[in-house]
Protein backbone atom coordinates (compact mmCIF):
# COMPACT_ATOMS: atom_id res chain seq x y z
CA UNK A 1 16.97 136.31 4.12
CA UNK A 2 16.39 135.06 7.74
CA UNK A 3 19.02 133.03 9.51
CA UNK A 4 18.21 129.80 11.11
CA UNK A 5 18.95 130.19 14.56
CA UNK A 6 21.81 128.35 15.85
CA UNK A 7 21.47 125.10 16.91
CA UNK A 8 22.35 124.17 21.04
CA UNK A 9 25.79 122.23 21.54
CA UNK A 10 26.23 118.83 23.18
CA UNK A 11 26.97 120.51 26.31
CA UNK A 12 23.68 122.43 26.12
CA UNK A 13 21.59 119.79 25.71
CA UNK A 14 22.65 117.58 28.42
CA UNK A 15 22.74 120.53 30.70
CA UNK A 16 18.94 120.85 29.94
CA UNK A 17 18.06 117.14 30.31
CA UNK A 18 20.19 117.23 34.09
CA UNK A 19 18.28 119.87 35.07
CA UNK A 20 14.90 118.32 33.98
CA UNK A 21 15.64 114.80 34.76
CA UNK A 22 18.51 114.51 36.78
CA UNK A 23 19.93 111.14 35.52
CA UNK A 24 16.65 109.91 34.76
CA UNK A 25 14.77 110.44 31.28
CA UNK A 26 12.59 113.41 30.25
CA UNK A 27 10.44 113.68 27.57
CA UNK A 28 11.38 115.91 23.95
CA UNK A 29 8.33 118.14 24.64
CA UNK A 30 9.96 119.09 28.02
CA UNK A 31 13.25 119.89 26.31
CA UNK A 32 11.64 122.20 23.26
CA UNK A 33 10.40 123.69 26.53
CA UNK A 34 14.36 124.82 27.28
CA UNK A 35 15.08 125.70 23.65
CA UNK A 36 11.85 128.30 22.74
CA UNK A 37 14.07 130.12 20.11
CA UNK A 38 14.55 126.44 17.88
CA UNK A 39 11.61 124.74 15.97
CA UNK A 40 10.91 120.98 16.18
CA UNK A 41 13.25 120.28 13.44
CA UNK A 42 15.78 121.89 14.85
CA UNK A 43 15.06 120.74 18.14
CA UNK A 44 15.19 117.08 16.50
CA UNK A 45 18.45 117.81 14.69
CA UNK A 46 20.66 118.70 17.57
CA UNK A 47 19.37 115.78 19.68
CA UNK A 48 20.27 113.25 16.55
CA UNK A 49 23.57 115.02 17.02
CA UNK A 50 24.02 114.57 20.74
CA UNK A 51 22.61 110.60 20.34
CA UNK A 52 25.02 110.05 17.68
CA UNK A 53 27.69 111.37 19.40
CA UNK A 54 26.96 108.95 22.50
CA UNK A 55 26.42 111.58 24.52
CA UNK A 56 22.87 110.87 25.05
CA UNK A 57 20.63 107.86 25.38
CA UNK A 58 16.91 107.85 23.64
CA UNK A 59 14.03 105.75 24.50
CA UNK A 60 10.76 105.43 22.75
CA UNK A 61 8.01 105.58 25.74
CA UNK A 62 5.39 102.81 25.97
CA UNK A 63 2.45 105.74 24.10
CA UNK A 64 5.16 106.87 21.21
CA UNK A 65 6.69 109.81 22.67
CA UNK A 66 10.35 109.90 22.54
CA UNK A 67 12.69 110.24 26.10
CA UNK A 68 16.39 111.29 26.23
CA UNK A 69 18.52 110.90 29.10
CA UNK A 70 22.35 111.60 29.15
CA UNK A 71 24.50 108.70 28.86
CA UNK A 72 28.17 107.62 30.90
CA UNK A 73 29.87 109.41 27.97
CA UNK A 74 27.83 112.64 28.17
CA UNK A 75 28.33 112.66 32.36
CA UNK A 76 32.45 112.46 31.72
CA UNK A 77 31.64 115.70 29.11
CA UNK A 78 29.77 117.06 31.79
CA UNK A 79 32.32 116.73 34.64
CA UNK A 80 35.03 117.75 32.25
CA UNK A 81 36.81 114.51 31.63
């Protein structure tokens, strides 16, 4: 039986979209970029998480694809607050 690999905590995933986007937005295909080991459901999963957690913001983009970009509440996680 294989294990599903483990999927990346809040903390993980706005550390990825800081260091893509800074505090702009970057697109999901640049994040599955960061996470190689998870598959696009998984990918998709912990971002739902991190969204519904307020942590980060997502955006649909003007040709469909989807942008994330860390919100006030996932900065004050960031800093430590």
């Amino acid at each position: 039986m294989t294990r599903r690999p483990q999927l990346p905590r809040p903390d993980e995933i706005l550390a990825a979209i800081v260091e893509i986007a800074d505090d702009g937005f970057c697109r999901r295909g640049d994040l599955a970029q960061r996470f190689p080991r998870l598959g696009e459901r998984d990918l998709r999963r912990a971002l739902r998480r991190a969204v519904a957690r307020g942590f980060v913001l997502e955006r649909r983009g003007p040709d469909g694809s989807f942008h994330f970009a860390v919100s006030s509440e996932g900065w004050n996680l960031r800093r430590g607050g």
